[in-house]
Protein backbone atom coordinates (compact mmCIF):
# COMPACT_ATOMS: atom_id res chain seq x y z
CA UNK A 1 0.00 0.00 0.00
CA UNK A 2 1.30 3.89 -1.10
CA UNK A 3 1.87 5.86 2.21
CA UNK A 4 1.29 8.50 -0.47
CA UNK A 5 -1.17 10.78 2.40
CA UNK A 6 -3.94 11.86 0.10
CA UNK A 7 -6.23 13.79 3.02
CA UNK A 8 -4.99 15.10 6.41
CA UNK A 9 -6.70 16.84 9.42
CA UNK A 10 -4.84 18.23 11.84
CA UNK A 11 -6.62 19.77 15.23
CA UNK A 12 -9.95 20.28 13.09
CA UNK A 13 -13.31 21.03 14.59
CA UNK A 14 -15.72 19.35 12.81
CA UNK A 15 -18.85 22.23 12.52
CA UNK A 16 -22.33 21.59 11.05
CA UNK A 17 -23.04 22.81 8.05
CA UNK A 18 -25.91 25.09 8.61
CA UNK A 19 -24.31 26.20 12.09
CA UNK A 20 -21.07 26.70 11.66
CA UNK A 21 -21.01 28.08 15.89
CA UNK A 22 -21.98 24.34 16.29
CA UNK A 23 -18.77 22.21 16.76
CA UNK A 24 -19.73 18.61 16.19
CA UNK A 25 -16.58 16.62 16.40
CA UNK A 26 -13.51 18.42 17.80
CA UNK A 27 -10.08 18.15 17.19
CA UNK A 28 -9.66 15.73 14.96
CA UNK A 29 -6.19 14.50 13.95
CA UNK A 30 -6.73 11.94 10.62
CA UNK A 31 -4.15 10.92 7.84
CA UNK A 32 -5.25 9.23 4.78
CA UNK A 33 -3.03 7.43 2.89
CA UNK A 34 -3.60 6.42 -0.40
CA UNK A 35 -5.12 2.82 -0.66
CA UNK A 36 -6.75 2.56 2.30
CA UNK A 37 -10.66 1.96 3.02
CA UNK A 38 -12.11 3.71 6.42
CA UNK A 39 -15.01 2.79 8.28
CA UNK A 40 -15.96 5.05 10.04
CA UNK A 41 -18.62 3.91 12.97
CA UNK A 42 -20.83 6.35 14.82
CA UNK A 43 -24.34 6.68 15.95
CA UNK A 44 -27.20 8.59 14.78
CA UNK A 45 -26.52 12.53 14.73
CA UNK A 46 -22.95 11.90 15.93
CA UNK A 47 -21.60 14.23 12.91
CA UNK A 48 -20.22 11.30 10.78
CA UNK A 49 -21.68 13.48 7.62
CA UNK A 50 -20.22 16.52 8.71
CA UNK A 51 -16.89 14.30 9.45
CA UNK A 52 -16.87 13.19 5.78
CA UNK A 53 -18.18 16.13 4.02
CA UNK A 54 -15.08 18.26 6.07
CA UNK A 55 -12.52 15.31 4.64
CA UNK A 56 -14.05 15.96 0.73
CA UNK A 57 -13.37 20.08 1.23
CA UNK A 58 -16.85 20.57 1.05
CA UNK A 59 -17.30 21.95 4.72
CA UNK A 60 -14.73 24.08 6.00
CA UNK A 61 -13.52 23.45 9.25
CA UNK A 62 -14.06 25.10 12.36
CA UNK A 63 -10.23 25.26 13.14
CA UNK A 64 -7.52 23.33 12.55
CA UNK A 65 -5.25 22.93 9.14
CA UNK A 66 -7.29 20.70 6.42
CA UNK A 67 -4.71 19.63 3.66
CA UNK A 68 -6.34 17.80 0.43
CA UNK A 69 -3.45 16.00 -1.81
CA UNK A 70 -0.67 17.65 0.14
CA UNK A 71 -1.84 21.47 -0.12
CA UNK A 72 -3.43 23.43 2.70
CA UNK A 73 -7.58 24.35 1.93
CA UNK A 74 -7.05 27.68 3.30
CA UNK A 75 -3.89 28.42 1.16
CA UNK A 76 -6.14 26.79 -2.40
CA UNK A 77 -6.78 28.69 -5.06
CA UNK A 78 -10.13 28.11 -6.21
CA UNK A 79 -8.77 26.75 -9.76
CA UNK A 80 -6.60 23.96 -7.34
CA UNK A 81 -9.88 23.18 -5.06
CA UNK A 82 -11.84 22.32 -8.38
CA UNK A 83 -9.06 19.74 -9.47
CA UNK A 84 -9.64 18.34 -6.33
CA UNK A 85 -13.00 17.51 -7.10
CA UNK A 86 -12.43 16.00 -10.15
CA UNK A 87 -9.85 13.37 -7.89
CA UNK A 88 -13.02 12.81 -5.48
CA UNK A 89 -16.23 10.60 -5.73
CA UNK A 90 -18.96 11.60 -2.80
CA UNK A 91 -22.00 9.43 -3.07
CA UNK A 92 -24.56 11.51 0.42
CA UNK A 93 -26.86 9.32 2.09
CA UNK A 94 -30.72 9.26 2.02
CA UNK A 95 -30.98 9.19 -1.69
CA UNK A 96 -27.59 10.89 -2.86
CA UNK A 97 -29.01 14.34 -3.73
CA UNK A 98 -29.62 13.39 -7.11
CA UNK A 99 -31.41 16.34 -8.89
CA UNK A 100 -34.91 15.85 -9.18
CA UNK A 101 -35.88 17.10 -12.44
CA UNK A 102 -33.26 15.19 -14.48
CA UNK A 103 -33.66 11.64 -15.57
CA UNK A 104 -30.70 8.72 -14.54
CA UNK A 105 -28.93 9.02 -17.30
CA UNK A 106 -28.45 12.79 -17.04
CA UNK A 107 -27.51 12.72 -13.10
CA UNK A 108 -24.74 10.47 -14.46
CA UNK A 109 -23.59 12.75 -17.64
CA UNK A 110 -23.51 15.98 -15.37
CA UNK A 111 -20.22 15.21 -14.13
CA UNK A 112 -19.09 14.58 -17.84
CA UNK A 113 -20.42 17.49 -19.14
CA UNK A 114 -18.33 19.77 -16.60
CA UNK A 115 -14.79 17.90 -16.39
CA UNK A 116 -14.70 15.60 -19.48
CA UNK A 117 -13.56 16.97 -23.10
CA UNK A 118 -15.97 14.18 -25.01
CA UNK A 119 -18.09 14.33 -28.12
CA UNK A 120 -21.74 13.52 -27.73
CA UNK A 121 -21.31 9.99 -28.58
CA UNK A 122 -18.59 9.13 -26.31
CA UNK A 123 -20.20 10.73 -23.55
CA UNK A 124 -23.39 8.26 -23.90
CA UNK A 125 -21.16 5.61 -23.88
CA UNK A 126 -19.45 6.09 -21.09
CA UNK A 127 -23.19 6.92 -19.24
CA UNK A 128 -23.85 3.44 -20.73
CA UNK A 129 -21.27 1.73 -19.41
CA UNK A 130 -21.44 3.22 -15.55
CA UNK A 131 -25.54 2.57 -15.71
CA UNK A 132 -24.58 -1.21 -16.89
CA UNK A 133 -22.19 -1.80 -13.81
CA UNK A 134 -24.55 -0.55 -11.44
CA UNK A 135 -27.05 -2.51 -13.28
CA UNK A 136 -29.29 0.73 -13.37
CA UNK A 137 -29.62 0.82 -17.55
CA UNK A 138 -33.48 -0.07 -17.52
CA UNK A 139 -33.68 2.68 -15.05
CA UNK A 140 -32.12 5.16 -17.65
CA UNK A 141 -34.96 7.35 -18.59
CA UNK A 142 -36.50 7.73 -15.51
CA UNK A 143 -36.82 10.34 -12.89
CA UNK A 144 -35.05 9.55 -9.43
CA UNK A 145 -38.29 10.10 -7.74
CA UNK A 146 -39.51 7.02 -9.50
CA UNK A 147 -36.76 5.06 -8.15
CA UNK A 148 -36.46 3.51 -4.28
CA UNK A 149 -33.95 4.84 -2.17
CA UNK A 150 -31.39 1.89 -2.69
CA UNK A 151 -31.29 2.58 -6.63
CA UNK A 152 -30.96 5.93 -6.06
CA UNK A 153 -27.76 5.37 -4.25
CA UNK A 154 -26.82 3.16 -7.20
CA UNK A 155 -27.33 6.36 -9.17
CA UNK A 156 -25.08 8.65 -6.74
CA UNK A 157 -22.46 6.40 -6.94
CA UNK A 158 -22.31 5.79 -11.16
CA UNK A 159 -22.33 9.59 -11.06
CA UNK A 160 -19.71 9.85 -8.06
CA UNK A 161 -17.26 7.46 -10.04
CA UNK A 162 -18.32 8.90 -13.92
CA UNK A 163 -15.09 10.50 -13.96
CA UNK A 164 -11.10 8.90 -12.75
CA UNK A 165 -12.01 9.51 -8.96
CA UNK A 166 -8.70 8.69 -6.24
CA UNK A 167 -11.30 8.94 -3.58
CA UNK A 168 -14.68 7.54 -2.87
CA UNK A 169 -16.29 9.18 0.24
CA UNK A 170 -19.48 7.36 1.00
CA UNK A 171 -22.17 8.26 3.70
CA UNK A 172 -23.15 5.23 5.01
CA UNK A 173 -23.83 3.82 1.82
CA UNK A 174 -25.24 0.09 3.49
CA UNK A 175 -27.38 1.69 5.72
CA UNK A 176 -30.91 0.20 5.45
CA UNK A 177 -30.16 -2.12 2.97
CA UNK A 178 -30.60 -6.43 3.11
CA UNK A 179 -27.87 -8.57 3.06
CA UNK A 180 -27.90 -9.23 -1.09
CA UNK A 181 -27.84 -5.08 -1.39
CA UNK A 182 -24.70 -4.62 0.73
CA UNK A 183 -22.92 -7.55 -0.66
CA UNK A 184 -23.13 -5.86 -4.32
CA UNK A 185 -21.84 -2.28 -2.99
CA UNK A 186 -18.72 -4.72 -1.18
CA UNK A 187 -18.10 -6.74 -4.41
CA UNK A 188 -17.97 -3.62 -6.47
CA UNK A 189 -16.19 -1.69 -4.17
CA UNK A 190 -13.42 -4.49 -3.98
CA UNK A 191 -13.27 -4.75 -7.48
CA UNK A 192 -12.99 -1.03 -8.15
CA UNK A 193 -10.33 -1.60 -5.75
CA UNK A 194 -8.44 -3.94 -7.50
CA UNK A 195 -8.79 -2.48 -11.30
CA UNK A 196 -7.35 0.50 -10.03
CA UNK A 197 -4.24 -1.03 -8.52
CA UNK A 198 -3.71 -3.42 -11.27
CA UNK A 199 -3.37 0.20 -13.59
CA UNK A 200 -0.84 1.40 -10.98
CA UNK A 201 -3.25 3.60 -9.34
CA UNK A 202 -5.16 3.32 -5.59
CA UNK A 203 -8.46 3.98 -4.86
CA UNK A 204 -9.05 5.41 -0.92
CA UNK A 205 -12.38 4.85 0.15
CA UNK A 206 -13.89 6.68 3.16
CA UNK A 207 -17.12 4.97 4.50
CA UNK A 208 -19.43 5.93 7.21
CA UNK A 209 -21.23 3.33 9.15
CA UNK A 210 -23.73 3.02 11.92
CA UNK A 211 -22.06 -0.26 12.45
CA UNK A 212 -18.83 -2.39 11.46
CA UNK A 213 -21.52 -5.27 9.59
CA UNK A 214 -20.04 -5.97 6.23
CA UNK A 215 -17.21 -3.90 6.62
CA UNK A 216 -14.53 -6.47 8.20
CA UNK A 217 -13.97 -7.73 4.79
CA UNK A 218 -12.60 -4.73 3.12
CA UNK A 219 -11.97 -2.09 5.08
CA UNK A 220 -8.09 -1.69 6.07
CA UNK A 221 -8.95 0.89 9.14
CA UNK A 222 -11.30 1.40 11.35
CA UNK A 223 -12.48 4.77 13.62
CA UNK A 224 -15.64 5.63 15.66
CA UNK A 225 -17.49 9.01 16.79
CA UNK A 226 -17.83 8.78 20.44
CA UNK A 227 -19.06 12.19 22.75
CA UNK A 228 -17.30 14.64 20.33
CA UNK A 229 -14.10 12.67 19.70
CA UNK A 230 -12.93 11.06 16.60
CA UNK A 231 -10.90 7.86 17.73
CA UNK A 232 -9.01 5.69 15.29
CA UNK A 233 -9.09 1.94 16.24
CA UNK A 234 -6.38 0.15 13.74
CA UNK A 235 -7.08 -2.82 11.24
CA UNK A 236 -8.93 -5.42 11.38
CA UNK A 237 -6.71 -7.51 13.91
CA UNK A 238 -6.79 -4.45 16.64
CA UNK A 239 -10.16 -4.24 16.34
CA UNK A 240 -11.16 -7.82 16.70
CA UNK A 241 -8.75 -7.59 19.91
CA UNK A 242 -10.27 -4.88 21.72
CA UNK A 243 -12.59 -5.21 25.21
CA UNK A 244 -13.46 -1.73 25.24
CA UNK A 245 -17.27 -1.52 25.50
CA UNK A 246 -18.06 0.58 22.59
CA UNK A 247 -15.87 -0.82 20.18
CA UNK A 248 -17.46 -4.42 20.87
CA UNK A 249 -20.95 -3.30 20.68
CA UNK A 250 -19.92 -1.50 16.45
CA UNK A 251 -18.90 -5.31 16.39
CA UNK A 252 -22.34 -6.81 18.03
CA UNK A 253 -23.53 -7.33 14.45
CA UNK A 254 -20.41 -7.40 12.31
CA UNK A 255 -21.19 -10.15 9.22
């Protein structure tokens, strides 16, 4: 694995978005190397949005230094911040904040449209090809409202990944969904995982969770959200190894 350190918070207050007076999370100390996949546990309203929307640049921080890809946020020019976006996939929870009044196949071109130099034709073949590997290509015409809320994730995440992305940064993305659903976001997520390293690339993925279920298989590293503090646990084997209370009961119904 690259200990190439993609994302980095140092001392950051995690604020809410609409109340930026409101600390969530505070001082938070986080490096993200490249390669690695993050679970990040916490309960309801314990700011694990807010964590992840900070890490993606698209919060600001209450304090503290963010650095995306080795440069400062406060010291970006706005022409570097919008490279940075085109390096990072965000699929948001509760449907994705797809836009209403487009079909599935445009939610997926949008991102094309802005940072890909494509002719018309290569364009809907590359909105093809994401709606086949989502399997969402009978969906293609239709509105997002028509869709049920774990399609319309499907949908967030063809358009998160429509162009190269370095990082994926999911909000809970298994949340809700059976057994067969969050096996399919795992396989592809693996396997997105492994095409990117076999091109000599690395894909980071930062996941929140409301548990560790499904996660054990993939993830490399493991934090929870516990009474304002952001704690990071280790792999796999440290986290298997630990008696501490609240770390066993993100385990309760690990699968």
């Amino acid at each position: 694995m690259s200990e190439t350190t993609v994302i980095e918070l140092h001392e950051v207050d995690i604020v809410h978005e609409d109340a930026p007076s409101q600390v969530l999370i505070r001082s938070v100390n986080w490096q993200i190397h490249a390669g690695q996949c993050w679970a990040i546990g916490g309960d309801p309203a314990s700011g694990k949005s807010s964590l992840l929307a900070t890490a993606a640049g698209l919060n600001r921080p209450g304090s503290g230094t963010l650095k995306m890809f080795g440069r400062a946020l406060a010291d970006a020019s706005e022409a570097e911040q919008v490279a940075w976006r085109r390096r990072l996939g965000f699929v948001f929870e509760n449907g994705g904040r797809l836009l209403t009044h487009l079909t599935v196949a445009e939610n997926v071109a949008l991102p094309l449209e802005y940072h890909a130099d494509m002719d018309e034709a290569t364009l809907f073949a590359r909105v093809d090809e994401l709606l086949t590997r989502t399997e969402l290509r009978p969906y293609a015409d239709a509105l997002p409202s028509r869709l049920s809320p774990r399609l319309q994730q499907r949908v967030a995440l063809a358009r998160a990944i429509a162009v190269p992305t370095d990082v994926l940064l999911l909000d809970d993305p298994l949340g809700g969904l059976g057994l067969r659903d969050a096996r399919w976001w795992l396989n592809l997520l693996r396997a997105m995982q492994s095409e990117q390293k076999s091109k000599g690339g690395a894909l980071t993925i930062l996941a929140t969770c409301g548990d560790f279920r499904g996660w054990m298989g993939l993830a490399t590293d493991f934090a929870i959200l516990q009474g304002e503090q952001f704690r990071t646990l280790g792999g796999r084997d440290e986290l298997l190894a630990s008696h501490e209370p609240a770390v066993r009961e993100f385990l309760a119904t690990a699968i």
